[in-house]
C-alpha atoms as a PDB file:
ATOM      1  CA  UNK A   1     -39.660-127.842  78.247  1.00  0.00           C
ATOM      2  CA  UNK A   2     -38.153-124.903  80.688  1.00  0.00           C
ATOM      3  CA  UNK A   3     -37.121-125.655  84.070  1.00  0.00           C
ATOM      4  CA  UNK A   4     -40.130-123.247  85.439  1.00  0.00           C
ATOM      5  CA  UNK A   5     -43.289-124.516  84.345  1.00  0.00           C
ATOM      6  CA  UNK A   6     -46.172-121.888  84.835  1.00  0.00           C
ATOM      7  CA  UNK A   7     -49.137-121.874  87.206  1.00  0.00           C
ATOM      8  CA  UNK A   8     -51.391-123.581  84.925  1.00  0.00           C
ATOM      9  CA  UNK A   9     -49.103-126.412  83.726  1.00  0.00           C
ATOM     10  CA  UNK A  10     -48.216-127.097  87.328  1.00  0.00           C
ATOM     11  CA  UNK A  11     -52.057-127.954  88.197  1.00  0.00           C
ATOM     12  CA  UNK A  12     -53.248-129.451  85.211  1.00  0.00           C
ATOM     13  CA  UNK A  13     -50.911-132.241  84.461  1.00  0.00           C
ATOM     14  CA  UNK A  14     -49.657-132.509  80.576  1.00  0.00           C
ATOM     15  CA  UNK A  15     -51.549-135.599  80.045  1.00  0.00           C
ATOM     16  CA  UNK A  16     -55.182-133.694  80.199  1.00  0.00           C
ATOM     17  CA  UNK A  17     -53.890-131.162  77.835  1.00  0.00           C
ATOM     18  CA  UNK A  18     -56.366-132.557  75.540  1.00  0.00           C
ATOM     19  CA  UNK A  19     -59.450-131.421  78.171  1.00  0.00           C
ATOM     20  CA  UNK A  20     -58.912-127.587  76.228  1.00  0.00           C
ATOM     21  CA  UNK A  21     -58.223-125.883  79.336  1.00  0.00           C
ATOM     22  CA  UNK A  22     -57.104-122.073  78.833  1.00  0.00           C
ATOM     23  CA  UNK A  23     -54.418-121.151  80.741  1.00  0.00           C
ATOM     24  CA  UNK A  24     -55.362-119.596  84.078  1.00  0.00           C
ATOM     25  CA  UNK A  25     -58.932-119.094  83.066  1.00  0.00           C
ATOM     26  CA  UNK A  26     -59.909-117.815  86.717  1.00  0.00           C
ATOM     27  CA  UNK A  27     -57.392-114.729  87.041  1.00  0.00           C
ATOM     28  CA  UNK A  28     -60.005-112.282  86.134  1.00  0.00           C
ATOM     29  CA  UNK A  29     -63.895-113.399  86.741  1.00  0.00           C
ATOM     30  CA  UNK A  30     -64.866-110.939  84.717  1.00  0.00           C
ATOM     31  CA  UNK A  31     -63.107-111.801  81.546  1.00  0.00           C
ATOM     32  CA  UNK A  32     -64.715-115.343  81.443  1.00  0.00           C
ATOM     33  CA  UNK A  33     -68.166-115.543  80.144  1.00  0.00           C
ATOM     34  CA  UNK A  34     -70.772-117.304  82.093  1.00  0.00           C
ATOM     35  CA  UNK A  35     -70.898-119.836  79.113  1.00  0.00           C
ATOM     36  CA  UNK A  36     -67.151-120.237  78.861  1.00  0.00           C
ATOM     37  CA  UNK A  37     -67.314-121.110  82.311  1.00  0.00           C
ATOM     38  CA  UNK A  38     -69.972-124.033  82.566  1.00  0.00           C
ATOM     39  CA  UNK A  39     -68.124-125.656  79.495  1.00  0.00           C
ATOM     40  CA  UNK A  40     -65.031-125.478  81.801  1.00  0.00           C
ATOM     41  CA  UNK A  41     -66.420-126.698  84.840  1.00  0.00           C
ATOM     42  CA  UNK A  42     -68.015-129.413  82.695  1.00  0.00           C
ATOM     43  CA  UNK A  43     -64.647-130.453  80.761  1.00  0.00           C
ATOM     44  CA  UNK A  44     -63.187-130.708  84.704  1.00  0.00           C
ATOM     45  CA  UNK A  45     -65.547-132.739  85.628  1.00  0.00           C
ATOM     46  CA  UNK A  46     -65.682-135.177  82.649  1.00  0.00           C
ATOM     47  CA  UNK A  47     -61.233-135.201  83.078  1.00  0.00           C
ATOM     48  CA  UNK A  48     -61.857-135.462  87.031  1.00  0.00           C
ATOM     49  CA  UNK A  49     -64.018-138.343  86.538  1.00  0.00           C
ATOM     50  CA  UNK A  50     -61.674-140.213  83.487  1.00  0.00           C
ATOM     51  CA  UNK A  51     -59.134-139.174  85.823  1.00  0.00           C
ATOM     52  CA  UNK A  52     -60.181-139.979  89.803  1.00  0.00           C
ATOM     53  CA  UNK A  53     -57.242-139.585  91.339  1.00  0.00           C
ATOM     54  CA  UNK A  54     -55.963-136.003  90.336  1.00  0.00           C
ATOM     55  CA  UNK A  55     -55.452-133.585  93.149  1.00  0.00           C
ATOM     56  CA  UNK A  56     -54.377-131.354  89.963  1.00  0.00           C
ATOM     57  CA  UNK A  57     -57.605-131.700  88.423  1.00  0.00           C
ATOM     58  CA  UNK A  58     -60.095-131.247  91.601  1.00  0.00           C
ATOM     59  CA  UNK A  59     -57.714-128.450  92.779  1.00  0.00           C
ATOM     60  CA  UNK A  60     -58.775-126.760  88.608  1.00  0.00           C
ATOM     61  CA  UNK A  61     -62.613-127.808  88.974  1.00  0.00           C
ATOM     62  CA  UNK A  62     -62.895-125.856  92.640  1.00  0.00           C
ATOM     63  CA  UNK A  63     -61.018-123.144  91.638  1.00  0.00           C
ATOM     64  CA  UNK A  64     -63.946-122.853  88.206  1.00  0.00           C
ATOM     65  CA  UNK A  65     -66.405-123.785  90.973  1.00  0.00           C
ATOM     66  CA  UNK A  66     -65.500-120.803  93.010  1.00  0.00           C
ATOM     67  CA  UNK A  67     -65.292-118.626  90.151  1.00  0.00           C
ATOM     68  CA  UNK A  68     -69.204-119.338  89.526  1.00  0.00           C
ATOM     69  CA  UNK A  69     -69.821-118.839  93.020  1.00  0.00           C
ATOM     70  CA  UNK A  70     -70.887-122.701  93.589  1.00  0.00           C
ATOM     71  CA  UNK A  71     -69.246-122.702  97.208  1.00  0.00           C
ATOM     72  CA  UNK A  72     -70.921-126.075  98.309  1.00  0.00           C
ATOM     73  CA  UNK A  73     -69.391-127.618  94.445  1.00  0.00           C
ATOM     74  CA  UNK A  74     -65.814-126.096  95.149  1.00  0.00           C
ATOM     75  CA  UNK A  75     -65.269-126.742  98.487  1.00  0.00           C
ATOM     76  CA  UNK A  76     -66.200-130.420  97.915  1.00  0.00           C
ATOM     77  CA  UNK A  77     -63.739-130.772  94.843  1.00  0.00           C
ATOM     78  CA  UNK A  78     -60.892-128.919  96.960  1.00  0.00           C
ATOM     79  CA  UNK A  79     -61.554-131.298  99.864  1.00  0.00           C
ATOM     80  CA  UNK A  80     -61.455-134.415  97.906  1.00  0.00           C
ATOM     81  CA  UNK A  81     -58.106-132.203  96.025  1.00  0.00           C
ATOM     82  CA  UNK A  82     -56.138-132.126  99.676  1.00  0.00           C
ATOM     83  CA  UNK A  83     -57.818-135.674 100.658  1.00  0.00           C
ATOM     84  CA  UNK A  84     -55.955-137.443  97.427  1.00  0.00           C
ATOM     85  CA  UNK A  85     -52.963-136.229  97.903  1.00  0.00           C
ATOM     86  CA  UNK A  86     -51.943-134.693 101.010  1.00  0.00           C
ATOM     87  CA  UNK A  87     -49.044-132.945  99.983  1.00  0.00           C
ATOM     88  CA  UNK A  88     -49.979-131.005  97.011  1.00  0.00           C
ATOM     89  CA  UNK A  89     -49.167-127.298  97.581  1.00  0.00           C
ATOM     90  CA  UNK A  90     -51.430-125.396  95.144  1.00  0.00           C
ATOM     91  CA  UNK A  91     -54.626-127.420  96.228  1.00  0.00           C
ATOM     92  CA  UNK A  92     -53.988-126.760 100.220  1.00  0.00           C
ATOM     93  CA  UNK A  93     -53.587-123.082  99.589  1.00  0.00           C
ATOM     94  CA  UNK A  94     -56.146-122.752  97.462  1.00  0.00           C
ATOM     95  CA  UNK A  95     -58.435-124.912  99.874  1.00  0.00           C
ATOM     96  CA  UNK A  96     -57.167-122.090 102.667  1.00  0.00           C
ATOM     97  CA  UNK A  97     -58.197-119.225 100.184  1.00  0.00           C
ATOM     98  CA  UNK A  98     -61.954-120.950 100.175  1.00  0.00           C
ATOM     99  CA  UNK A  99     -61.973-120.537 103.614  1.00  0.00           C
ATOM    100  CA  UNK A 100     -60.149-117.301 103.674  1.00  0.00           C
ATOM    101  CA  UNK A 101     -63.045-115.790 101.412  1.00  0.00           C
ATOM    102  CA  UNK A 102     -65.488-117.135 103.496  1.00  0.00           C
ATOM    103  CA  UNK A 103     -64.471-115.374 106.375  1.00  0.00           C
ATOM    104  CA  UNK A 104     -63.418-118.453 108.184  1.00  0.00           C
ATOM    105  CA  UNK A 105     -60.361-117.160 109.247  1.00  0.00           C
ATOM    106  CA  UNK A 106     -59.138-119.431 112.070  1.00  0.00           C
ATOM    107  CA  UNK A 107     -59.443-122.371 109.790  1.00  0.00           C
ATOM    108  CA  UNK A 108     -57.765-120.387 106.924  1.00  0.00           C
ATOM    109  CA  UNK A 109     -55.313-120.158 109.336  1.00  0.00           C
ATOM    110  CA  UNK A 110     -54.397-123.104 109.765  1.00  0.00           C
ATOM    111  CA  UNK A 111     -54.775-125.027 106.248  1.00  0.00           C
ATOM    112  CA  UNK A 112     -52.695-121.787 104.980  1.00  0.00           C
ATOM    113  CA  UNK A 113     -49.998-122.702 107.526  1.00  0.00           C
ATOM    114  CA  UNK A 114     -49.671-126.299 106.109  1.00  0.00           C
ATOM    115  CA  UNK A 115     -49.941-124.866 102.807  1.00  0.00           C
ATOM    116  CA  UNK A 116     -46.533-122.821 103.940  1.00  0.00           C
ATOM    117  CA  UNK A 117     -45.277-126.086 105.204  1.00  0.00           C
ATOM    118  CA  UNK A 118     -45.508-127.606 101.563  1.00  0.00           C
ATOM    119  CA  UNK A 119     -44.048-124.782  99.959  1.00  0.00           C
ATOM    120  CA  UNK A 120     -40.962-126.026  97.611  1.00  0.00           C
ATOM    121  CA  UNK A 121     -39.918-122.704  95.959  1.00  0.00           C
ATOM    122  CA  UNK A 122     -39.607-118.940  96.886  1.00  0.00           C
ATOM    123  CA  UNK A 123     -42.746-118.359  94.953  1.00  0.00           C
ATOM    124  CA  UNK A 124     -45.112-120.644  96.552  1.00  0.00           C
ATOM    125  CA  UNK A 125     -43.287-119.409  99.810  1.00  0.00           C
ATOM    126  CA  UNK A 126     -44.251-115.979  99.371  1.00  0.00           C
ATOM    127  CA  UNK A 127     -47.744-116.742  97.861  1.00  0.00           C
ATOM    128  CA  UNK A 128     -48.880-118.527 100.849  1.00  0.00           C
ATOM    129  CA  UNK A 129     -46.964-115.954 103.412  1.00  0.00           C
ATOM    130  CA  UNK A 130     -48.712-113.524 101.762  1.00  0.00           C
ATOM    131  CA  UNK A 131     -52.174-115.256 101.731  1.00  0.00           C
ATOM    132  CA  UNK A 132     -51.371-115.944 105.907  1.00  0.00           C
ATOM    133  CA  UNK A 133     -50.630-112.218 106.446  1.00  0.00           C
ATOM    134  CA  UNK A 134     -53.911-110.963 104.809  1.00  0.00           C
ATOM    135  CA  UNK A 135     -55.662-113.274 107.042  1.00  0.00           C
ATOM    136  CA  UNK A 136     -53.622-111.932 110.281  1.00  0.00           C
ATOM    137  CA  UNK A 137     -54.424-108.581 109.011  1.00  0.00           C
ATOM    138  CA  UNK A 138     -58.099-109.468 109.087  1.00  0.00           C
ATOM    139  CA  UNK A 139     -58.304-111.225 112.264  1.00  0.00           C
ATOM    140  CA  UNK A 140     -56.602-108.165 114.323  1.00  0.00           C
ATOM    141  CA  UNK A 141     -59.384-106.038 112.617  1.00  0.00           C
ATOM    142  CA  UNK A 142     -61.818-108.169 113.617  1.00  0.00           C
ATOM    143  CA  UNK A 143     -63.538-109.462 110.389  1.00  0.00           C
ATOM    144  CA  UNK A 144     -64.528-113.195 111.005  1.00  0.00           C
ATOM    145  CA  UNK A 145     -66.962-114.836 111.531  1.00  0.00           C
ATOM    146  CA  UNK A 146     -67.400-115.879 115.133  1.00  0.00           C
ATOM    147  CA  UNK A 147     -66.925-119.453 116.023  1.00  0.00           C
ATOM    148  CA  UNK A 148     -69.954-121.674 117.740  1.00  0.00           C
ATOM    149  CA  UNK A 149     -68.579-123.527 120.469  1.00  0.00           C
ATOM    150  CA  UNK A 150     -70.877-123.689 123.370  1.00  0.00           C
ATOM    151  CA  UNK A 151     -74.324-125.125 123.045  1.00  0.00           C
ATOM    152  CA  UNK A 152     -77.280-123.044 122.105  1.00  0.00           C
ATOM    153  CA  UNK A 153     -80.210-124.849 123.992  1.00  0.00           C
ATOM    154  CA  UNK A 154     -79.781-122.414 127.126  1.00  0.00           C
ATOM    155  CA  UNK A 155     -80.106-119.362 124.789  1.00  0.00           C
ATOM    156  CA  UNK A 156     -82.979-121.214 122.519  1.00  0.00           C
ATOM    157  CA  UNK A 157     -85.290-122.222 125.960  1.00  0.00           C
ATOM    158  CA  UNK A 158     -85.031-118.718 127.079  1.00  0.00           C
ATOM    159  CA  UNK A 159     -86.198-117.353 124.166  1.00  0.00           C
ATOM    160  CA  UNK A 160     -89.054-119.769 123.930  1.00  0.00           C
ATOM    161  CA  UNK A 161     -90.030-119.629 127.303  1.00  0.00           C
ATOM    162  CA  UNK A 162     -89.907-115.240 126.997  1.00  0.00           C
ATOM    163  CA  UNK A 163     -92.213-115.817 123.698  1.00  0.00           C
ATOM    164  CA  UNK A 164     -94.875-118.591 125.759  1.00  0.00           C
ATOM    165  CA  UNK A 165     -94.744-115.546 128.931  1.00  0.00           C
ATOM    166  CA  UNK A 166     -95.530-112.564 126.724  1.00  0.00           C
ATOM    167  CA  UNK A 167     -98.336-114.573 124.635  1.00  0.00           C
ATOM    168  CA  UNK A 168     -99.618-115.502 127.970  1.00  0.00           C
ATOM    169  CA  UNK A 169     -99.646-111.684 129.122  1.00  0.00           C
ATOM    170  CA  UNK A 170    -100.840-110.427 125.746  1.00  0.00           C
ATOM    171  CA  UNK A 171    -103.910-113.769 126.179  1.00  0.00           C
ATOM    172  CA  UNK A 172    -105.002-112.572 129.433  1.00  0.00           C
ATOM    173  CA  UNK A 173    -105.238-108.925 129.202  1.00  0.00           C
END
């Protein structure tokens, strides 16, 4: 075995070679069929579950997940990915790409920047300096998604009490 092992041996571990995973299936959406990808995302989930405690694994399943456009499904599996083990580079940055494609860029901010703080190589260090200056790049433009932080009864009684005065005046007339 070479000293470099490529992306897709690095996140699915040698002993689930047997699950028939192609390599790197989610480069290009487009080349997968819709097919190909449910018998994927099933073959990850039957290896996730004979195999619970794979951040490799979960990190593979929310990456097909997100491919299918099953945010809810890939989030979860990249969450319980980063929960297992803590450390594992490819499934923080790819958790901080979710978020990055959501438009959630203060949070992509930050997982990215522990994602940086795992990085072991120069590859993974550019990868994830390159993932953290894209979403730089889109918060000085201005395209997130605004953060609630104050409370929105003050807003929502005003509204309601506007709607209860002009159904009054509208009543009355």
């Amino acid at each position: 075995m070479t000293a470099e092992l490529t992306t897709s041996e690095q996140l699915v571990p040698s002993d689930h070679s047997s699950v028939g995973l192609p390599p790197l299936p989610w480069r290009d959406p487009h080349t997968v069929s819709p097919e190909k990808l449910a018998q994927i995302i099933r073959s990850l989930e039957t290896a996730c579950l004979d195999s619970p405690h794979s951040a490799s694994l979960r990190t593979c399943l929310g990456m097909a997940h997100a491919m299918n456009y099953d945010v809810y499904k890939s989030m979860d599996a990249l969450e319980a990915a980063v929960r297992l083990e803590p450390n594992h580079f490819f499934a923080q940055l790819k958790y901080a790409e979710l978020h990055y494609r959501l438009r959630a860029l203060v949070k992509a901010e930050r997982e990215t920047l522990k994602a940086l703080d795992l990085a072991t190589n120069a590859w993974e260090l550019s990868t994830a300096r390159n993932q953290l200056q894209e979403i730089r790049k889109l918060m000085r433009e201005g395209t997130q998604k605004p953060e609630w932080t104050k409370p929105l009864l003050r807003p929502a009684l005003c509204l309601a009490a506007m709607t209860i005065a002009l159904c009054l005046t509208v009543y009355f007339r």
